[in-house]
C-alpha atoms as a PDB file:
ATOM      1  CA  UNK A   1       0.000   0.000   0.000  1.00  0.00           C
ATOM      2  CA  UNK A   2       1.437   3.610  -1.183  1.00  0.00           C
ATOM      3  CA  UNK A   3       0.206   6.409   0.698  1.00  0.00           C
ATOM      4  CA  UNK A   4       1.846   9.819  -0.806  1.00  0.00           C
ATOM      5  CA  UNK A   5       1.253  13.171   0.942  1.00  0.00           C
ATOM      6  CA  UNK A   6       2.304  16.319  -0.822  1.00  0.00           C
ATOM      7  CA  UNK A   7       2.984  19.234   0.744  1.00  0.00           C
ATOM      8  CA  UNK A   8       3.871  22.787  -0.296  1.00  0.00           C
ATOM      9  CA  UNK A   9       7.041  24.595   0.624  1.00  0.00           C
ATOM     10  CA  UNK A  10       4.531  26.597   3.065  1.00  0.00           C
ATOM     11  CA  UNK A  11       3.528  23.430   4.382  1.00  0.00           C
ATOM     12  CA  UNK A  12       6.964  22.227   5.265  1.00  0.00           C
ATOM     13  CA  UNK A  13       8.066  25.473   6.607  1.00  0.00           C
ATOM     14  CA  UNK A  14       5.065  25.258   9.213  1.00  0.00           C
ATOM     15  CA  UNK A  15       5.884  22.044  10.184  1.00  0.00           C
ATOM     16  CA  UNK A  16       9.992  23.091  10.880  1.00  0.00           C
ATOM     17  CA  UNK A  17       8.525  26.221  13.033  1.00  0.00           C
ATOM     18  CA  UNK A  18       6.073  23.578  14.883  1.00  0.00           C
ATOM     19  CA  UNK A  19       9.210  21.670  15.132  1.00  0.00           C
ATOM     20  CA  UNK A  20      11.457  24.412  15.977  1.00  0.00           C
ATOM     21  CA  UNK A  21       8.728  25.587  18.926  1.00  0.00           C
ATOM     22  CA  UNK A  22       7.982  22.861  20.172  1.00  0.00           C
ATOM     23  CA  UNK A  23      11.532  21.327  21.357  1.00  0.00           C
ATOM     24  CA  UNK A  24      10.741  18.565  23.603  1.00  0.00           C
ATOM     25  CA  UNK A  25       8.030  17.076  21.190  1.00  0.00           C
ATOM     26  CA  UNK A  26       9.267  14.002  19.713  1.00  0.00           C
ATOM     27  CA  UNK A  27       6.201  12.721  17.944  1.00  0.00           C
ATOM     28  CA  UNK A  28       4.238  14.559  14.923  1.00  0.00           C
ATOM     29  CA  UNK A  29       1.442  12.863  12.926  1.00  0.00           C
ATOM     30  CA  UNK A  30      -0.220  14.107   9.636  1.00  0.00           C
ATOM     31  CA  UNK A  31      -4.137  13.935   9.656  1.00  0.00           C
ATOM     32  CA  UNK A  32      -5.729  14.071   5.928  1.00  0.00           C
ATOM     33  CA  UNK A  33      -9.275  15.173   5.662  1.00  0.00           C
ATOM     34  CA  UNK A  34     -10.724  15.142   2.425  1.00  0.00           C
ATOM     35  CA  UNK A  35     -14.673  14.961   3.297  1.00  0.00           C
ATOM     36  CA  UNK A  36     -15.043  18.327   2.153  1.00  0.00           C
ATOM     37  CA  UNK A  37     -15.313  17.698  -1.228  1.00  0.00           C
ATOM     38  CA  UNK A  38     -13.058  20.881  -2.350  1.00  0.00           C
ATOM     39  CA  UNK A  39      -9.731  19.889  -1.359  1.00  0.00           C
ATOM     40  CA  UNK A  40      -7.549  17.934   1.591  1.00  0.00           C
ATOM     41  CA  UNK A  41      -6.639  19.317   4.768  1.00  0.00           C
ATOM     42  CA  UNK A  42      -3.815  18.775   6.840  1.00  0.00           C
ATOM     43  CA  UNK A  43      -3.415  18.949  10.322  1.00  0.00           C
ATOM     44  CA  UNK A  44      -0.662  18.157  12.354  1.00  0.00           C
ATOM     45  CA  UNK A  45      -1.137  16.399  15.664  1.00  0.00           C
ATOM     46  CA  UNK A  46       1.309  16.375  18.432  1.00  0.00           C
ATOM     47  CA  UNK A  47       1.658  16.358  22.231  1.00  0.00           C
ATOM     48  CA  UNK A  48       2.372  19.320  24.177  1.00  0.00           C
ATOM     49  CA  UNK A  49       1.395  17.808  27.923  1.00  0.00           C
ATOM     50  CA  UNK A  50       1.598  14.164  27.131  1.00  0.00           C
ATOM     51  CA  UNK A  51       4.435  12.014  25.047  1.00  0.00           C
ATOM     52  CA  UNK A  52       3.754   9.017  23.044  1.00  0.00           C
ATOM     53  CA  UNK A  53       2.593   8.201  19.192  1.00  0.00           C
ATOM     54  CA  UNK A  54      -0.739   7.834  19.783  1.00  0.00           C
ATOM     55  CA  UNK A  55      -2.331  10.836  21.997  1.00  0.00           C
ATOM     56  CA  UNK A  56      -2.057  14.022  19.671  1.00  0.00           C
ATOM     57  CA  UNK A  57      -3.630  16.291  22.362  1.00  0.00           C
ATOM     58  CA  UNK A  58      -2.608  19.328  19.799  1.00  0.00           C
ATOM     59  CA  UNK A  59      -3.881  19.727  16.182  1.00  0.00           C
ATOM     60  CA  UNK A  60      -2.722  22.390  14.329  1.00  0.00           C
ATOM     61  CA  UNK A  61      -4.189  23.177  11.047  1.00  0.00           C
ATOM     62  CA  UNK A  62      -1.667  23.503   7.924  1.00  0.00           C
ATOM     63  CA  UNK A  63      -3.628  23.684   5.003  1.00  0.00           C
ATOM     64  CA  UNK A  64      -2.443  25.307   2.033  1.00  0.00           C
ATOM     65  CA  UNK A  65      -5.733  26.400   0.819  1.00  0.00           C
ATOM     66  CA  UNK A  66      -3.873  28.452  -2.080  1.00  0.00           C
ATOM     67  CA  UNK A  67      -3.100  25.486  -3.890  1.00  0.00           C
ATOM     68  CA  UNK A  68      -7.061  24.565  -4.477  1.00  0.00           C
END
């Protein structure tokens, strides 16, 4: 099974600040949403008072809704 994700440049630039702010994160997850019938959204999930894969108490929004 193949599961591609593109991202834009803007896209990967949000997810090196997340990255940069968030030091002591280890773990970030992409969520795709595509129910809305225009485009897919992307949201990153991470922990900011837990640690661990799974939780993702903290979803940020990085859509790129200039490429639709």
């Amino acid at each position: 099974m193949n599961n591609d994700i593109a991202l834009s440049r803007k896209q990967v630039l949000q997810l090196a600040e997340l990255a940069a702010k968030f030091p002591d994160t280890e773990w970030f997850s992409l969520e795709i949403d595509s129910s809305s019938g225009i485009g897919t959204q992307i949201c990153v999930k991470f922990d900011m008072f837990k640690s661990g894969p799974e939780s993702g108490d903290t979803t940020v929004n990085i859509t790129d809704y200039s490429t639709w």
